[in-house]
N, C-alpha and C. Protein backbone atom coordinates (compact mmCIF):
# COMPACT_ATOMS: atom_id res chain seq x y z
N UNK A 1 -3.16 -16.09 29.68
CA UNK A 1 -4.23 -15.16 29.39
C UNK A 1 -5.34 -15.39 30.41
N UNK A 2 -5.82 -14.62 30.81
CA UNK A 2 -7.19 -14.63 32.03
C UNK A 2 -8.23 -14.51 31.20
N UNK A 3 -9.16 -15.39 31.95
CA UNK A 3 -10.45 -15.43 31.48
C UNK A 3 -11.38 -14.88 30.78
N UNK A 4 -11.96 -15.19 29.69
CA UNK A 4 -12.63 -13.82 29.12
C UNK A 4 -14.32 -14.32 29.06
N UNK A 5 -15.04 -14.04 29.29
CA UNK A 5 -16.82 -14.26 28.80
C UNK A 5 -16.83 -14.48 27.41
N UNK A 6 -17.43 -15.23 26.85
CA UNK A 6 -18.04 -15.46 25.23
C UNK A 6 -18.30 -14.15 24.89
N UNK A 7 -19.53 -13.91 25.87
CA UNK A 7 -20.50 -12.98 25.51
C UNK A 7 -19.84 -11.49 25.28
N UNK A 8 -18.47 -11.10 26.09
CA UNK A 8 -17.99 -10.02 26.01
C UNK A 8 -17.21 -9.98 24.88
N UNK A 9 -16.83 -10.65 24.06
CA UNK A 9 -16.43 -11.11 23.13
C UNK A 9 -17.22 -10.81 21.73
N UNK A 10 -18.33 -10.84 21.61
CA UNK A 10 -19.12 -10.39 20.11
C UNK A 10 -18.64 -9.30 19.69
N UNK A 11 -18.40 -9.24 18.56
CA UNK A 11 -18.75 -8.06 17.58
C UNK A 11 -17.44 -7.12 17.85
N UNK A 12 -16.17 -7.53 18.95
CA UNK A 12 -15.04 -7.19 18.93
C UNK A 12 -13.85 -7.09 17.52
N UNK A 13 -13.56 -6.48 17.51
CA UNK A 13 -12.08 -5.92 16.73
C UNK A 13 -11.30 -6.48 16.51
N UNK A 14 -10.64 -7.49 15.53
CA UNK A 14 -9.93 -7.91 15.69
C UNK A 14 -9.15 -7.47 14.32
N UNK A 15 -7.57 -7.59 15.09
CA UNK A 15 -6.31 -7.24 14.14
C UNK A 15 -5.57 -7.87 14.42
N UNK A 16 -4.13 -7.47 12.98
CA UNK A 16 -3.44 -8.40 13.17
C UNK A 16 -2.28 -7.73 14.29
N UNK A 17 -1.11 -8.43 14.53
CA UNK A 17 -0.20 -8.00 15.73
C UNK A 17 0.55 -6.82 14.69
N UNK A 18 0.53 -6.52 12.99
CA UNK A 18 1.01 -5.50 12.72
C UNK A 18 0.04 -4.45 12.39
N UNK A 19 -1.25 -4.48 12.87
CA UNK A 19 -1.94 -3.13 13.09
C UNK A 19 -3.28 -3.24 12.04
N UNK A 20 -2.88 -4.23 11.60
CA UNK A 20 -4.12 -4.38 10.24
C UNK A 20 -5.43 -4.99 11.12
N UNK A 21 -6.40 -4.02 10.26
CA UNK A 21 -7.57 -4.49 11.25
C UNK A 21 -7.94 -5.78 10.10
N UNK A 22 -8.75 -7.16 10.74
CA UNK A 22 -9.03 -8.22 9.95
C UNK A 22 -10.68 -7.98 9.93
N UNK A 23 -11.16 -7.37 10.38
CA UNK A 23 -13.09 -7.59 10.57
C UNK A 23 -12.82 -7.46 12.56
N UNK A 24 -14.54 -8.23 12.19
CA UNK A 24 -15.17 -8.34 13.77
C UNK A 24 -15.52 -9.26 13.72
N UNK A 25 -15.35 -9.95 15.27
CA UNK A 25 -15.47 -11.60 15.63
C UNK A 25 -16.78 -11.95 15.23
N UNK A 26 -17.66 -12.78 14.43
CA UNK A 26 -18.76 -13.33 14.48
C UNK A 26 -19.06 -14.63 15.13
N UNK A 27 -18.07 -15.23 14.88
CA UNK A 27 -17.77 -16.77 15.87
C UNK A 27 -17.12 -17.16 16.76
N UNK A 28 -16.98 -18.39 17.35
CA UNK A 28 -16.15 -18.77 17.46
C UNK A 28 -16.13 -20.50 17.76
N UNK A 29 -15.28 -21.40 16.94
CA UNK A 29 -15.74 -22.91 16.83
C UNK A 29 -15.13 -23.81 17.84
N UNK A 30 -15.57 -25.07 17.94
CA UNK A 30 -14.80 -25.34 19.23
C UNK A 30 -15.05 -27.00 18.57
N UNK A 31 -13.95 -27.97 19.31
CA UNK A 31 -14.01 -29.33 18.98
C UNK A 31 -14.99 -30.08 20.02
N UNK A 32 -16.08 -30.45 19.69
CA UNK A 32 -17.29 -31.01 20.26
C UNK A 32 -17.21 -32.29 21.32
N UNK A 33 -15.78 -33.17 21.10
CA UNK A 33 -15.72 -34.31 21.69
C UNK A 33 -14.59 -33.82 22.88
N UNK A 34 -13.76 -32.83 22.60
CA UNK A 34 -12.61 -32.45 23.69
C UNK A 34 -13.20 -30.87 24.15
N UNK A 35 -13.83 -29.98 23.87
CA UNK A 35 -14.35 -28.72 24.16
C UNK A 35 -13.21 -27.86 23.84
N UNK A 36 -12.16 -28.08 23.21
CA UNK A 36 -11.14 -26.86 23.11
C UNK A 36 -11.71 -26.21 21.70
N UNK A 37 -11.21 -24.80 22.03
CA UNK A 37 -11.75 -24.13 21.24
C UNK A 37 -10.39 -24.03 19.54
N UNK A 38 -11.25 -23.99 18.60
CA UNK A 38 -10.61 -23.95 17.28
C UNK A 38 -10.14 -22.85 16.60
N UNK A 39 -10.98 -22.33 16.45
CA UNK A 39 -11.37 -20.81 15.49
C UNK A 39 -12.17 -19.38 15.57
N UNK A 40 -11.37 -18.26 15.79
CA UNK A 40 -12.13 -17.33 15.84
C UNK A 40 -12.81 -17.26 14.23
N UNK A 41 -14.32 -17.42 14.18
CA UNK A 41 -14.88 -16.72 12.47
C UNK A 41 -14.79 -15.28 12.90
N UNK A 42 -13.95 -14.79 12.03
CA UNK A 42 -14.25 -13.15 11.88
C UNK A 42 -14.47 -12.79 10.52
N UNK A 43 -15.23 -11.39 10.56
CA UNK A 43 -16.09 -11.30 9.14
C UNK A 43 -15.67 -10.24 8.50
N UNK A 44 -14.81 -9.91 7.43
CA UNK A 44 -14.27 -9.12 7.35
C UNK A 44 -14.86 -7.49 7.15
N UNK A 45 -15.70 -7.88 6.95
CA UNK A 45 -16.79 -6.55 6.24
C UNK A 45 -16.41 -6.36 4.55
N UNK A 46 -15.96 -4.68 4.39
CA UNK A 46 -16.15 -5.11 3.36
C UNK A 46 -14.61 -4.62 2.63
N UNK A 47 -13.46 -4.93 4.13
CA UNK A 47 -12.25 -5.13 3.91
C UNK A 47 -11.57 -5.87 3.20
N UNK A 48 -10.62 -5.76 2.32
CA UNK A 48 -9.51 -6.20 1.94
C UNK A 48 -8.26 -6.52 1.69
N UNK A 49 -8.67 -6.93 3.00
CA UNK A 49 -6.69 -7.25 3.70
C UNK A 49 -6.56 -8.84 3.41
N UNK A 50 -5.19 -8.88 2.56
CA UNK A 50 -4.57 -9.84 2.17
C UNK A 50 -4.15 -10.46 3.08
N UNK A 51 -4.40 -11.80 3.81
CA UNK A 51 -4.02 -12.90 5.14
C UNK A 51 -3.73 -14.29 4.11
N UNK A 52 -3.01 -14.65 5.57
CA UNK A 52 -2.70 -16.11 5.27
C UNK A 52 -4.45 -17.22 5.96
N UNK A 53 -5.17 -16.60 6.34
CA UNK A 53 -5.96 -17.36 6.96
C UNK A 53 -6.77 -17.92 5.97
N UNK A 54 -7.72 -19.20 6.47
CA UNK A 54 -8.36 -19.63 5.39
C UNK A 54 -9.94 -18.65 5.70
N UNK A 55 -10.42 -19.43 4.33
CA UNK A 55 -11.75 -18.26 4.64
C UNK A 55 -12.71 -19.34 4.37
N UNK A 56 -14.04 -19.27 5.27
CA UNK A 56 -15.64 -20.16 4.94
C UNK A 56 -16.12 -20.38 3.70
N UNK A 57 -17.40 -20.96 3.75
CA UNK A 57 -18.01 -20.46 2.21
C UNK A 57 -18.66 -19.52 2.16
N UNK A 58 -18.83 -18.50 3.67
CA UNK A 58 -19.07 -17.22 3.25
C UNK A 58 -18.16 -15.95 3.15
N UNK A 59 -16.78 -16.58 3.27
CA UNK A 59 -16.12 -15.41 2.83
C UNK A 59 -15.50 -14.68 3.98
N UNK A 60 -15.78 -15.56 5.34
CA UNK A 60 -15.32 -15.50 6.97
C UNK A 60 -13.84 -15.31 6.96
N UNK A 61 -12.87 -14.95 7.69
CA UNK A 61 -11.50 -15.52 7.78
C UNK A 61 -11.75 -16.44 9.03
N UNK A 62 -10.99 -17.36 8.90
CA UNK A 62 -11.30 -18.93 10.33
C UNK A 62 -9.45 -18.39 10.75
N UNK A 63 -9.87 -17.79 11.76
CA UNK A 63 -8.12 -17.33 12.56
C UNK A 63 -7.99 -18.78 14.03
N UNK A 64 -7.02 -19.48 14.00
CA UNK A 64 -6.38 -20.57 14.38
C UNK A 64 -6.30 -19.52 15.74
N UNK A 65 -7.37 -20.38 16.92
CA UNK A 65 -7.03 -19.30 18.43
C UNK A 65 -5.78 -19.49 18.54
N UNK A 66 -4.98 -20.37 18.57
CA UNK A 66 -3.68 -20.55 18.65
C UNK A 66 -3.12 -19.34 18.46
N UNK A 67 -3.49 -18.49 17.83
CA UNK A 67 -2.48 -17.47 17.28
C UNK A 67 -3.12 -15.26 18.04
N UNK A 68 -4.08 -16.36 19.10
CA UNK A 68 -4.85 -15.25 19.76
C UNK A 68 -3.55 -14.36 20.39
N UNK A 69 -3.54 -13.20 20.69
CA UNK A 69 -1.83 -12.72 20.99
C UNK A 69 -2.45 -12.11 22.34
N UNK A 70 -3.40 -11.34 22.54
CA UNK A 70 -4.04 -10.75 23.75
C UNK A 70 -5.92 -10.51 23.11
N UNK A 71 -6.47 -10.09 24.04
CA UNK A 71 -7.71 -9.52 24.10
C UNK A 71 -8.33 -8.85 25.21
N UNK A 72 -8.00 -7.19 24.81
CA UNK A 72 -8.60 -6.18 25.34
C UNK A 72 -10.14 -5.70 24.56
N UNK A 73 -9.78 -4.37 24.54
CA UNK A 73 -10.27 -3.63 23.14
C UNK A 73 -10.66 -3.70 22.25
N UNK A 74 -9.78 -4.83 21.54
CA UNK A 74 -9.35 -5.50 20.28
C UNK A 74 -8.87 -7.12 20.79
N UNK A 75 -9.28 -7.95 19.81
CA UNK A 75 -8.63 -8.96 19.74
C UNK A 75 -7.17 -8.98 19.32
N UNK A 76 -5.80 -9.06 19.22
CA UNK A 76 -4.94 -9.27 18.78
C UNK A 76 -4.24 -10.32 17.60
N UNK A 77 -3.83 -11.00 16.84
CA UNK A 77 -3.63 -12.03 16.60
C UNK A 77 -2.06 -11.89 15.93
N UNK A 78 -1.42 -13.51 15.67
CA UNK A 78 -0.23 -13.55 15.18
C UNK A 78 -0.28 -13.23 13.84
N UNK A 79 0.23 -12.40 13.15
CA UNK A 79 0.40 -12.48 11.39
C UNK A 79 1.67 -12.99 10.90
C-alpha cells in the first residue's frame, strides 16, 4: 500500500470489503514504544451494522489496521 497523510485521512468512509458502510474514521491508535499503528476508531453514526469488531466506551468500532484492504475514497476493510 503507498503512503497515505493522517490528515487526508479524517472523516473518510469506511466499509466493509462486502459493501457495508461501518461509520467514518475518527481515529486512529498507534503503539507508543514501537510507533506501529493499531486501530482505525471509526464512529459509526447512527448505524447499525452488526461487526465482529470490538467497540470503545463510546460506542467507536476499534477496526484491527491489519485488516485495512485499500484506501481511496473509502477506507476498505476485511469482514
Amino acid at each position: 500500500m503507498s503512503d497515505v497523510l493522517a490528515e487526508n485521512l479524517s472523516e473518510k468512509e469506511v466499509m466493509g470489503s462486502d459493501g457495508a458502510s461501518l461509520g467514518t474514521l475518527y481515529n486512529i491508535t498507534m503503539d507508543l514504544k514501537t510507533g506501529s499503528l493499531q486501530d482505525l476508531v471509526v464512529d459509526p453514526g447512527e448505524q447499525t451494522v452488526k461487526t465482529e469488531f470490538d467497540h470503545d466506551e463510546h460506542g467507536n468500532l476499534r477496526v484491527p489496521v491489519s485488516r485495512v484492504q485499500a484506501v481511496k475514497d473509502t477506507i476498505v476493510v476485511a469482514r
